[in-house]
C-alpha atoms as a PDB file:
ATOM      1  CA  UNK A   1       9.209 -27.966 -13.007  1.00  0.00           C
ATOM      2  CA  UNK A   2       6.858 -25.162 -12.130  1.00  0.00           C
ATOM      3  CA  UNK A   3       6.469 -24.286 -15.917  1.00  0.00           C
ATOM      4  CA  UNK A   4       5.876 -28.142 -16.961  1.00  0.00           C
ATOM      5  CA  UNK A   5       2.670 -28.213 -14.348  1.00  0.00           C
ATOM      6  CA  UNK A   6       1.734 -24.961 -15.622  1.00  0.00           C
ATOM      7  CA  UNK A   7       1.873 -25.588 -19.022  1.00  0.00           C
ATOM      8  CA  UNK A   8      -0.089 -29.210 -18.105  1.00  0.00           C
ATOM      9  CA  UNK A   9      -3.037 -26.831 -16.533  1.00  0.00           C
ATOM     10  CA  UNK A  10      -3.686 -24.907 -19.831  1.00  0.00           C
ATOM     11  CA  UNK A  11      -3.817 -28.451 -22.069  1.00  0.00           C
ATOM     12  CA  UNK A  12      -6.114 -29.817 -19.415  1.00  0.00           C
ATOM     13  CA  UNK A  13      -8.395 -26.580 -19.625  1.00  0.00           C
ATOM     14  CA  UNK A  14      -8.348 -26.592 -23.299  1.00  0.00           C
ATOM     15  CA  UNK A  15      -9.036 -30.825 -23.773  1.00  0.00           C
ATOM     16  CA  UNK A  16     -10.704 -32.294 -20.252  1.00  0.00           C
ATOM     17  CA  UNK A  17     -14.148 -31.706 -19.638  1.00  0.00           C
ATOM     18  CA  UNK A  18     -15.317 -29.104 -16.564  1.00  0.00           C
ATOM     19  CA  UNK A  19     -15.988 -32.607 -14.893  1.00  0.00           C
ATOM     20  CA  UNK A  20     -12.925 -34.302 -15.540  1.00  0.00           C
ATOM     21  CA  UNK A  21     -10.630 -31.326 -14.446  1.00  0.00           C
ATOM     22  CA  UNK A  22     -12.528 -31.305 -10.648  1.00  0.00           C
ATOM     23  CA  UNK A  23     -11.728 -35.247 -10.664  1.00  0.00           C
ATOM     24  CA  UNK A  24      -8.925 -35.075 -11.294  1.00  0.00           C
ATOM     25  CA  UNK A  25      -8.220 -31.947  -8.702  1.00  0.00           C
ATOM     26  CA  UNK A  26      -9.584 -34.781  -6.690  1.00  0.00           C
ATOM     27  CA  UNK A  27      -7.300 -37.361  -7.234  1.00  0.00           C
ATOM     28  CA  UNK A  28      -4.241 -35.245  -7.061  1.00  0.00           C
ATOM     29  CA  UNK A  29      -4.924 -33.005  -4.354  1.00  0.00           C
ATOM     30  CA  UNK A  30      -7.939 -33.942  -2.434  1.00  0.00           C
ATOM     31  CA  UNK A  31      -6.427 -31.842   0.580  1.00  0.00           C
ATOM     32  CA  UNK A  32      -7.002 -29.152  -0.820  1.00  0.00           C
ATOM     33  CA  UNK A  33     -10.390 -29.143  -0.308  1.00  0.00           C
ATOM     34  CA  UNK A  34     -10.257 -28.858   3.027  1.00  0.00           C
ATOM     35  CA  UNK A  35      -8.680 -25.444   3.147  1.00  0.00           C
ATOM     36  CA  UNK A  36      -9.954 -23.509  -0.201  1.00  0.00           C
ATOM     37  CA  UNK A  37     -12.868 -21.862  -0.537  1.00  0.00           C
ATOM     38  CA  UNK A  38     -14.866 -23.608  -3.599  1.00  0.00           C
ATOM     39  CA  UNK A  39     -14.945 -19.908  -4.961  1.00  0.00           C
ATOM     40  CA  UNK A  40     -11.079 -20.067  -5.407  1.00  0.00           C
ATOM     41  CA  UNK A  41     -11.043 -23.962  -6.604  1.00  0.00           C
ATOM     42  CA  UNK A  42     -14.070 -22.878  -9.132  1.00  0.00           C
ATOM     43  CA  UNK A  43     -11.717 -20.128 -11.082  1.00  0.00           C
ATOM     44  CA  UNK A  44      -8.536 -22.142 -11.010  1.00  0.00           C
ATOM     45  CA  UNK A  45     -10.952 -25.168 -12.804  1.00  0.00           C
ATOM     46  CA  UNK A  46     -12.202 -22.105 -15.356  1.00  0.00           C
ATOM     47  CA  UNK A  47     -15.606 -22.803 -13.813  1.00  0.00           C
ATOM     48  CA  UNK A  48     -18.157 -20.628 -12.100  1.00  0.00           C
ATOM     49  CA  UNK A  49     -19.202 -21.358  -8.612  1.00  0.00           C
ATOM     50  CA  UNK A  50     -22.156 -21.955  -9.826  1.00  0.00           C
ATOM     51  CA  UNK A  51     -21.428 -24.341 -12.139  1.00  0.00           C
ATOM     52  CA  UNK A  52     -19.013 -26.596  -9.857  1.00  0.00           C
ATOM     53  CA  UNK A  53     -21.899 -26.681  -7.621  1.00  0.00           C
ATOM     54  CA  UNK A  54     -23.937 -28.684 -10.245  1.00  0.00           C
ATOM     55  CA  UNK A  55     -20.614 -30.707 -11.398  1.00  0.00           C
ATOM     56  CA  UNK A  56     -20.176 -31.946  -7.561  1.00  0.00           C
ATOM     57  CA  UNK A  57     -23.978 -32.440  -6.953  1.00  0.00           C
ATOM     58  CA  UNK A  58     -24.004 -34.532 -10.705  1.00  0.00           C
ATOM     59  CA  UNK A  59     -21.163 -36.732  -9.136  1.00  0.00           C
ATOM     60  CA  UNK A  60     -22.612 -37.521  -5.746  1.00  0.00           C
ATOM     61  CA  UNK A  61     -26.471 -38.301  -7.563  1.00  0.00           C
ATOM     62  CA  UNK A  62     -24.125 -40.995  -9.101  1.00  0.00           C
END
């Protein structure tokens, strides 16, 4: 099981967008949010910090 998900995380970081892999964090595990630094959630997405910041500020302008 644990290799199917991981394998599942390297196609979405090679064919989803930097936006599409943090809505989709969203949709699957919006808990996890509460308790992660966005440091931590940045490098799992193979984002910089900086970078989320302007994905999540693009998505609530909308």
């Amino acid at each position: 099981m644990l290799y199917i998900q991981k394998q599942q995380q390297q196609i979405d970081l090679l064919t989803l967008t930097p936006q599409d892999r943090y809505l989709k964090l969203i949709e699957s595990r919006p808990e996890i949010f509460q308790r992660t630094p966005l440091k931590i959630i940045a490098s799992y997405l193979g984002l910089t910090a900086e970078s989320l910041s302007r994905i999540r500020k693009r998505i609530i302008e909308k």
